[in-house]
Protein backbone atom coordinates (compact mmCIF):
# COMPACT_ATOMS: atom_id res chain seq x y z
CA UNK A 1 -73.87 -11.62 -80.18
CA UNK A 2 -73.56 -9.80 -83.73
CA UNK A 3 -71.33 -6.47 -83.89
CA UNK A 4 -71.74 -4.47 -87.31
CA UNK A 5 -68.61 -2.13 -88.37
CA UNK A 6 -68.88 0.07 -91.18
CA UNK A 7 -65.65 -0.78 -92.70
CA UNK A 8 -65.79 2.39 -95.60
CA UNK A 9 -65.89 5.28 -92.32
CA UNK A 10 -62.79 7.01 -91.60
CA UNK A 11 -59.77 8.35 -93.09
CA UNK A 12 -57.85 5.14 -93.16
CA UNK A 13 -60.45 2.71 -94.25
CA UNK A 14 -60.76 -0.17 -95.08
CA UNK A 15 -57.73 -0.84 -94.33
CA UNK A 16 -57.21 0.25 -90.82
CA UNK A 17 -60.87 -1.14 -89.88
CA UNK A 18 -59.07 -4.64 -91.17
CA UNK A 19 -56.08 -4.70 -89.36
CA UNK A 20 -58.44 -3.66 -86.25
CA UNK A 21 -60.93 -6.29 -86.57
CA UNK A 22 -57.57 -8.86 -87.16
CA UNK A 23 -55.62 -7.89 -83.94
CA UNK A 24 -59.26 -7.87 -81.96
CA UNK A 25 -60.07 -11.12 -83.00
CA UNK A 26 -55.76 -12.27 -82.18
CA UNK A 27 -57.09 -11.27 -78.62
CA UNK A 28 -60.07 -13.28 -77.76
CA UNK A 29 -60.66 -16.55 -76.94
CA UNK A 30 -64.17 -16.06 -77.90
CA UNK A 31 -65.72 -13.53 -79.94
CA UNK A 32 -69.41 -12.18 -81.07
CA UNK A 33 -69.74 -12.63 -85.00
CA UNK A 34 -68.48 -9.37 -86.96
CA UNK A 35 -70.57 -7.74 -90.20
CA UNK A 36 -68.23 -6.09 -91.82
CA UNK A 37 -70.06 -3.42 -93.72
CA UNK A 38 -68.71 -2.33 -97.08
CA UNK A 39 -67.49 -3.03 -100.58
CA UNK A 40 -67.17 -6.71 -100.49
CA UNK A 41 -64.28 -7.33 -103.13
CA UNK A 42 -61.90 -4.63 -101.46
CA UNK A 43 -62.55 -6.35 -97.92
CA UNK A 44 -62.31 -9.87 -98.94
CA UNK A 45 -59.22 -8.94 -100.04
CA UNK A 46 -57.75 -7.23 -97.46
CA UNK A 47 -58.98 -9.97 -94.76
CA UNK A 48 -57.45 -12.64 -96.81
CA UNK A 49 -54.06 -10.42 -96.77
CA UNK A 50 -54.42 -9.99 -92.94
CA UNK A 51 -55.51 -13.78 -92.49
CA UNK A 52 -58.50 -12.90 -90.48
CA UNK A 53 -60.21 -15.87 -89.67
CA UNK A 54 -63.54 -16.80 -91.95
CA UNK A 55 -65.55 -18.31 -88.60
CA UNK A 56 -65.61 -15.00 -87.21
CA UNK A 57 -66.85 -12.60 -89.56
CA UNK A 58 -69.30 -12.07 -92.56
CA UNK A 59 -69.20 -9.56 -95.33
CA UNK A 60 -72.33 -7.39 -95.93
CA UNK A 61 -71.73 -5.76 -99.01
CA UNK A 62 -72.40 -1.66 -99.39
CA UNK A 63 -72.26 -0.27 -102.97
CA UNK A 64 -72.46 3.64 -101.74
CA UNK A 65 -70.23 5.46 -98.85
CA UNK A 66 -71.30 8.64 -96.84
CA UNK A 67 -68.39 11.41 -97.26
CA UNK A 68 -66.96 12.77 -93.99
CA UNK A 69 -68.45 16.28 -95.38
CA UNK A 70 -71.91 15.23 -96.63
CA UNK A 71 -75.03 16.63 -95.43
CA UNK A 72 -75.99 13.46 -92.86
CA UNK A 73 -80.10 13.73 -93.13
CA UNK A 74 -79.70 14.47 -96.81
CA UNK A 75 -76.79 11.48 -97.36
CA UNK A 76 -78.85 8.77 -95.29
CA UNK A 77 -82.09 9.12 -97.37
CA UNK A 78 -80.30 9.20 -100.97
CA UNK A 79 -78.10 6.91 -100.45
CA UNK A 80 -79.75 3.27 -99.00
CA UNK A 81 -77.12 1.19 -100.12
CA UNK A 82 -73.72 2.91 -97.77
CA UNK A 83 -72.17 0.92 -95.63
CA UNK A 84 -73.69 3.37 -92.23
CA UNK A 85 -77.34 2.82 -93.64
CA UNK A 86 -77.37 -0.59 -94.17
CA UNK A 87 -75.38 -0.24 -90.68
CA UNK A 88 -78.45 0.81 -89.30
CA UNK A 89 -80.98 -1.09 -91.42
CA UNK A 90 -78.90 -4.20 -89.67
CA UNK A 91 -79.09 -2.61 -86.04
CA UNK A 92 -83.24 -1.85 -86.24
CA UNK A 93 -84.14 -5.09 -88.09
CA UNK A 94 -82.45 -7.00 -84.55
CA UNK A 95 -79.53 -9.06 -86.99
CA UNK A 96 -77.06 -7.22 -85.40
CA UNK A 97 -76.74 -6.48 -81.69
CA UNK A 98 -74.65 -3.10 -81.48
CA UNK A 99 -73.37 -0.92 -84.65
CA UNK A 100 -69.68 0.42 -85.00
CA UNK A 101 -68.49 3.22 -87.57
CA UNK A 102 -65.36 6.04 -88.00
CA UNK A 103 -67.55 7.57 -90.76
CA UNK A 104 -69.49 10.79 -90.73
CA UNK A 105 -69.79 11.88 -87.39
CA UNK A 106 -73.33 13.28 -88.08
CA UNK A 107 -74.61 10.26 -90.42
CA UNK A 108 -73.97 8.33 -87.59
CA UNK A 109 -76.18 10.89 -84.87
CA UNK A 110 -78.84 10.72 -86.89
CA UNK A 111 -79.00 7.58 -88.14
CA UNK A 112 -79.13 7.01 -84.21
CA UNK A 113 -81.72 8.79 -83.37
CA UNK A 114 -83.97 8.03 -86.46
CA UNK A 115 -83.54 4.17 -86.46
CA UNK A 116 -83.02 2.52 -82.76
CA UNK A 117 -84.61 5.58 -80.86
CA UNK A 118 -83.63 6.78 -77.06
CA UNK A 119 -84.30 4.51 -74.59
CA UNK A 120 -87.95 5.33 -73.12
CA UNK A 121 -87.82 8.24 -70.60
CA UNK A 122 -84.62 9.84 -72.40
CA UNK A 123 -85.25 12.97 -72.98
CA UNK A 124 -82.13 13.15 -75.03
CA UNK A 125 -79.43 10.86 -75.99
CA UNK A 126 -75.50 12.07 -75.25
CA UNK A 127 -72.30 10.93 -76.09
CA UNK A 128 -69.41 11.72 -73.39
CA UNK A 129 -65.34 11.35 -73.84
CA UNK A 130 -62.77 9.41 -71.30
CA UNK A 131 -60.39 11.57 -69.06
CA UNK A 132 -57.82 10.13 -68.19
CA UNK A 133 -56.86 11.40 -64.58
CA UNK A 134 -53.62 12.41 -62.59
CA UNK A 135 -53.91 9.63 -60.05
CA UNK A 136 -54.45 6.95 -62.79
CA UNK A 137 -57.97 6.99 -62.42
CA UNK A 138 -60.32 7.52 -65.65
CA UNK A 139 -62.94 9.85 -65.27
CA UNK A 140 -65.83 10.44 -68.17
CA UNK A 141 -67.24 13.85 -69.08
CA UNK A 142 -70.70 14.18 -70.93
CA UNK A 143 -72.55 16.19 -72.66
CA UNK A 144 -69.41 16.68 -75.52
CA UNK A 145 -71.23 17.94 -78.45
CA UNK A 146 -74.59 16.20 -79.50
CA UNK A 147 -76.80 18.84 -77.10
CA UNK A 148 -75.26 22.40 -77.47
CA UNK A 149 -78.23 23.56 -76.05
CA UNK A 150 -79.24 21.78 -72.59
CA UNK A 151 -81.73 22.33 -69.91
CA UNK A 152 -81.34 21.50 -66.53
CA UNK A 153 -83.26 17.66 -66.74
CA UNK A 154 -80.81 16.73 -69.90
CA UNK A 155 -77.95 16.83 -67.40
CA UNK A 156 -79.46 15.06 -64.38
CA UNK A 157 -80.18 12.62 -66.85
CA UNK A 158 -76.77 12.13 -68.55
CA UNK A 159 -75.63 12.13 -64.44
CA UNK A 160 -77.56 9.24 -64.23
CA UNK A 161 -76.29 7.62 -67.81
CA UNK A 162 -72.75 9.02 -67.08
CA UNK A 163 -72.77 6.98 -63.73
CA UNK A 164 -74.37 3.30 -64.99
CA UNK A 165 -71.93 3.73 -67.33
CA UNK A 166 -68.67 4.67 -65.24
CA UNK A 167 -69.89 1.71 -62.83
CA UNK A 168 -70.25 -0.88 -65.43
CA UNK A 169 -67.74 -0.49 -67.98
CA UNK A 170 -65.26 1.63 -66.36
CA UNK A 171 -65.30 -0.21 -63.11
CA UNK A 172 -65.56 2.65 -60.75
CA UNK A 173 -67.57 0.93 -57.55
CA UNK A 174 -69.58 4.39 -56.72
CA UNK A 175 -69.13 7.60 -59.17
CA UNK A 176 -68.87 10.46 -57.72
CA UNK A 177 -70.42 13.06 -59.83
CA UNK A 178 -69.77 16.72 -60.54
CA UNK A 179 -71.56 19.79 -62.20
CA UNK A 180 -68.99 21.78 -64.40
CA UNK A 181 -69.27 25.40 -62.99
CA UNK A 182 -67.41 28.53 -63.09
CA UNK A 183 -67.02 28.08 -58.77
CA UNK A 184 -67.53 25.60 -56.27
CA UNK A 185 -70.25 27.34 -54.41
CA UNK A 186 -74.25 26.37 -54.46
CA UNK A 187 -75.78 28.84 -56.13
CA UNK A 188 -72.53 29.77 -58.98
CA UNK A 189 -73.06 29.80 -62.51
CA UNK A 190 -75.66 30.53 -65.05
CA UNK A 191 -79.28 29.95 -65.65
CA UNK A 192 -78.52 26.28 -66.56
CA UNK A 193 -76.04 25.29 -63.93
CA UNK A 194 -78.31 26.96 -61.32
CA UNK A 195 -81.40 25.17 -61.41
CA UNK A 196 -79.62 21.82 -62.53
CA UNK A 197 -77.73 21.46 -59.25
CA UNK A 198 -80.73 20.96 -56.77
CA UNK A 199 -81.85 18.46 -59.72
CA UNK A 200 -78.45 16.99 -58.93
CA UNK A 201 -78.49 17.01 -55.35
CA UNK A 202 -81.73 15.63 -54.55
CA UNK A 203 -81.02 12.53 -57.00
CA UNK A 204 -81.01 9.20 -55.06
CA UNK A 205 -79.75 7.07 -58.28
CA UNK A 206 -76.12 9.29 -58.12
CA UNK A 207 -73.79 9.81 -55.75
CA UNK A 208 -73.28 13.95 -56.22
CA UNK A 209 -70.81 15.73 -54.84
CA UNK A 210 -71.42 19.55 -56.08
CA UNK A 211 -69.74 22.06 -58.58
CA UNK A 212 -66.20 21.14 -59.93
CA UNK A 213 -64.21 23.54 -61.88
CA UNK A 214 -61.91 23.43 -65.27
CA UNK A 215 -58.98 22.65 -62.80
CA UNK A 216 -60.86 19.65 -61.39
CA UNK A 217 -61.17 17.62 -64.55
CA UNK A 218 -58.02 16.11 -64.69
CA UNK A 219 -57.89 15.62 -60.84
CA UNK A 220 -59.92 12.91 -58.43
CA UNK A 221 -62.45 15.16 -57.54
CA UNK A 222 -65.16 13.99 -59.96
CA UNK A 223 -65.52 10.57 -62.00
CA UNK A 224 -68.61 11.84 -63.90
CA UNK A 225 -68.56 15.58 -64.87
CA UNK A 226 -71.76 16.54 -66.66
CA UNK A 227 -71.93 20.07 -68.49
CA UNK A 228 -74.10 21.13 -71.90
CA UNK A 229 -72.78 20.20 -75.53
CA UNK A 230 -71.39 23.34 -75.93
CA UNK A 231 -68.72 23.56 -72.95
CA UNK A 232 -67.90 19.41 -73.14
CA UNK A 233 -66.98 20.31 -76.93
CA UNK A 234 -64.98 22.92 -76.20
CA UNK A 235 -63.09 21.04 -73.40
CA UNK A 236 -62.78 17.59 -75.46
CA UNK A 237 -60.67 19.82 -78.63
CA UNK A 238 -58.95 21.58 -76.22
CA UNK A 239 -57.60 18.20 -74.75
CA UNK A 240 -57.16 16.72 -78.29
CA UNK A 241 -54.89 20.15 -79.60
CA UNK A 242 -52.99 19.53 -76.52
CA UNK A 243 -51.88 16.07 -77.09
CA UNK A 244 -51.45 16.80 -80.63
CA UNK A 245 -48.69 19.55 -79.52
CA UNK A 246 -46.95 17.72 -77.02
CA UNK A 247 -46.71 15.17 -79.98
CA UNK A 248 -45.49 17.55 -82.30
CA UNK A 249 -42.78 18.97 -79.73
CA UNK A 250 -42.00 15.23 -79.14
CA UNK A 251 -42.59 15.68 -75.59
CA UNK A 252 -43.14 12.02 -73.99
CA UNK A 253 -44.62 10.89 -70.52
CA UNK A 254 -46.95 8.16 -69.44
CA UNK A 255 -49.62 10.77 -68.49
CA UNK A 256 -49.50 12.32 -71.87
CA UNK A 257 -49.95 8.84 -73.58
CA UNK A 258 -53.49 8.27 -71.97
CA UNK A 259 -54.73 11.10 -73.70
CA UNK A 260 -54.40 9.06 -77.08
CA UNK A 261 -58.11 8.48 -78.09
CA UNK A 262 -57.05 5.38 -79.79
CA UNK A 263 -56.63 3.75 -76.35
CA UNK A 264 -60.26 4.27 -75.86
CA UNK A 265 -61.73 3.84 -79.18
CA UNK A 266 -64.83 5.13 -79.99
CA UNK A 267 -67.62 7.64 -78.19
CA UNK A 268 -70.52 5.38 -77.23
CA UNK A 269 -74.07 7.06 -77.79
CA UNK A 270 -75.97 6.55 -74.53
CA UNK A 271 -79.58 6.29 -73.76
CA UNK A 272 -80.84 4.64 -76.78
CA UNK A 273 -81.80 1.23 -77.46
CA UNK A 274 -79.06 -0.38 -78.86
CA UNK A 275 -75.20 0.38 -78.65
CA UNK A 276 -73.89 2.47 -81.44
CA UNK A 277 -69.91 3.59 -81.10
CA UNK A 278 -68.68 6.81 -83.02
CA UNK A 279 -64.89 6.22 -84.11
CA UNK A 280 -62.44 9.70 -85.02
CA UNK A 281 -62.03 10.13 -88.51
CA UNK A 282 -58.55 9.20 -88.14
CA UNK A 283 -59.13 6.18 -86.52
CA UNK A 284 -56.39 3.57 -87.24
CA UNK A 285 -55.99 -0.24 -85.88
CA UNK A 286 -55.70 0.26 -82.46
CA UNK A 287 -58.65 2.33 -81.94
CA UNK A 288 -61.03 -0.01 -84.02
CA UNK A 289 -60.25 -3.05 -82.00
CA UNK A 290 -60.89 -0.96 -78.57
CA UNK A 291 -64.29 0.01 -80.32
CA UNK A 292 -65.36 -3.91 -80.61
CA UNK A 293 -64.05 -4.25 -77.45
CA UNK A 294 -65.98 -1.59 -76.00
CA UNK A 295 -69.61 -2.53 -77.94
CA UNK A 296 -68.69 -6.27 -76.75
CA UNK A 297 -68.14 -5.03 -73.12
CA UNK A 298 -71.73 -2.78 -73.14
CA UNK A 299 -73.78 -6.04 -74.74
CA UNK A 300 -72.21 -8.22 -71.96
CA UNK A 301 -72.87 -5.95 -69.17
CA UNK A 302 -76.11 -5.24 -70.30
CA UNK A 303 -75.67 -1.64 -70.06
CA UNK A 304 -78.17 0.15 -71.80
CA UNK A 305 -80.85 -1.91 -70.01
CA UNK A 306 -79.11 -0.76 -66.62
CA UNK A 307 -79.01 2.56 -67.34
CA UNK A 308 -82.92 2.54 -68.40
CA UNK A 309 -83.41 1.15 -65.08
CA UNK A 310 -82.00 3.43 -63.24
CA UNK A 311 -83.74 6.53 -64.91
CA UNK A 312 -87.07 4.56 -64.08
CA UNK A 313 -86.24 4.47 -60.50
């Protein structure tokens, strides 16, 4: 098993990517071999500083880094030689297993899309973000940005992806799954939400429980809430800002804590071939080790291949 991390992506890089890939590898008994992607004196310095040990890692060295600002289409062609394309030069060539990177968000999307490709039958790929729930429970909401613009079979799909992927790496037994709607009633909502919930509740491969509202996300109701791009964005920074304040106000509670992304790591891209994770820009240690650990976890559960499976049937 080969995991590639773009060590140039993200605020904080190389540096944080370092101390991540040095506490991850503190942690495991046994561990795939890490590429670290990027400019090869600056990293073998900084793992020699942190003492990460050689056996577990090789440097792939990247002359060129995509800007957190730079057109991504425009930035992957013209420059071959960044630490995210060779990233993905890595992933589609097979000598790395799954693909890791902080950097720009939409350098990563596309470099997705244009190198592994969705998984066959995907009609679109979609990333989704953890919720941490009331109870204790964690609870995953997709679409959260990558399709503003949905029809009704994107989100029976990502109810499908969405559940493989609560099952298998989450470790909920059977998902229940919920349409995000402006009621609880068959029949609420708009155009989209309409004709996706008979979609919903005539498919055998999830276990669908009907409409949930914005006051059911951070309750039991649901453990997969599926929505378009547009509304899971809007939700997700609304979430983030509200963390950040309660930071900022230095209000502390066990609850609050869970909503630190760090804990989680890094948005996994499902329904394409290979695992790619997409770190925060201000992604420090923590949240770089949780990234390995979740690419690591989706290789050994074979998760993409599950959740291809289940779209078959």
């Amino acid at each position: 098993m080969n995991i590639g991390l773009d060590m140039m992506g993200g605020d904080f890089a190389p540096l944080e990517a370092v101390k991540g890939v040095a506490q991850y590898l503190s942690e495991q008994k046994q561990s795939p071999t890490l590429f670290l992607i990027g400019d090869q004196k600056y990293v073998e310095k900084l793992v020699k500083e942190h003492k990460v040990p050689e056996e577990h890692f090789r440097i792939i060295a990247s002359e060129e880094v995509i800007g957190m600002h730079e057109h991504p289409t425009k930035a992957l062609k013209e420059k071959q030689r960044s630490s995210i394309a060779i990233g993905f030069q890595l992933l589609a060539s097979g000598k790395i297993d799954a693909f890791i990177s902080a950097g720009n968000t939409g350098a990563m999307l596309v470099g997705t899309l244009f190198s592994i490709k969705a998984l066959e039958g995907v009609l679109r790929p979609t990333i989704s973000t953890v919720i941490p729930k009331e109870d204790g429970s964690t609870g995953i909401l997709l679409d959260v940005g990558l399709n503003v613009d949905c029809k009704p079979e994107h989100l029976n799909q990502f109810a499908v992806m969405g559940s493989v992927f609560s099952h298998l790496i989450l470790g909920i037994e059977k998902p229940k799954v919920g349409l995000m709607n402006v009621g609880q009633e068959e029949g609420k909502g708009n155009l989209l939400t309409q004709a996706a919930y008979p979609l919903l509740k005539n498919n055998k491969q999830i276990h669908f429980i009907g409409n949930v509202e914005g006051r059911d996300i951070l309750l039991e109701k649901a453990d997969v809430m599926v929505c378009d791009g547009f509304t899971g964005n809007i939700i997700l920074k609304l979430a983030e800002t509200l963390y950040e304040i309660t930071h900022r106000k230095r209000i502390q509670h066990d609850y609050l804590e869970r909503f630190n992304f760090e804990n989680y790591g890094g948005t996994p891209v499902l329904g394409v071939a290979k695992p790619v994770i997409i770190g925060h820009g201000i992604s420090k240690a923590v949240a770089f080790k949780n990234m390995i650990l979740v690419a690591q976890k989706m290789l050994e559960k074979k998760v993409l291949e599950r959740m291809k499976k289940a779209l078959e049937e």
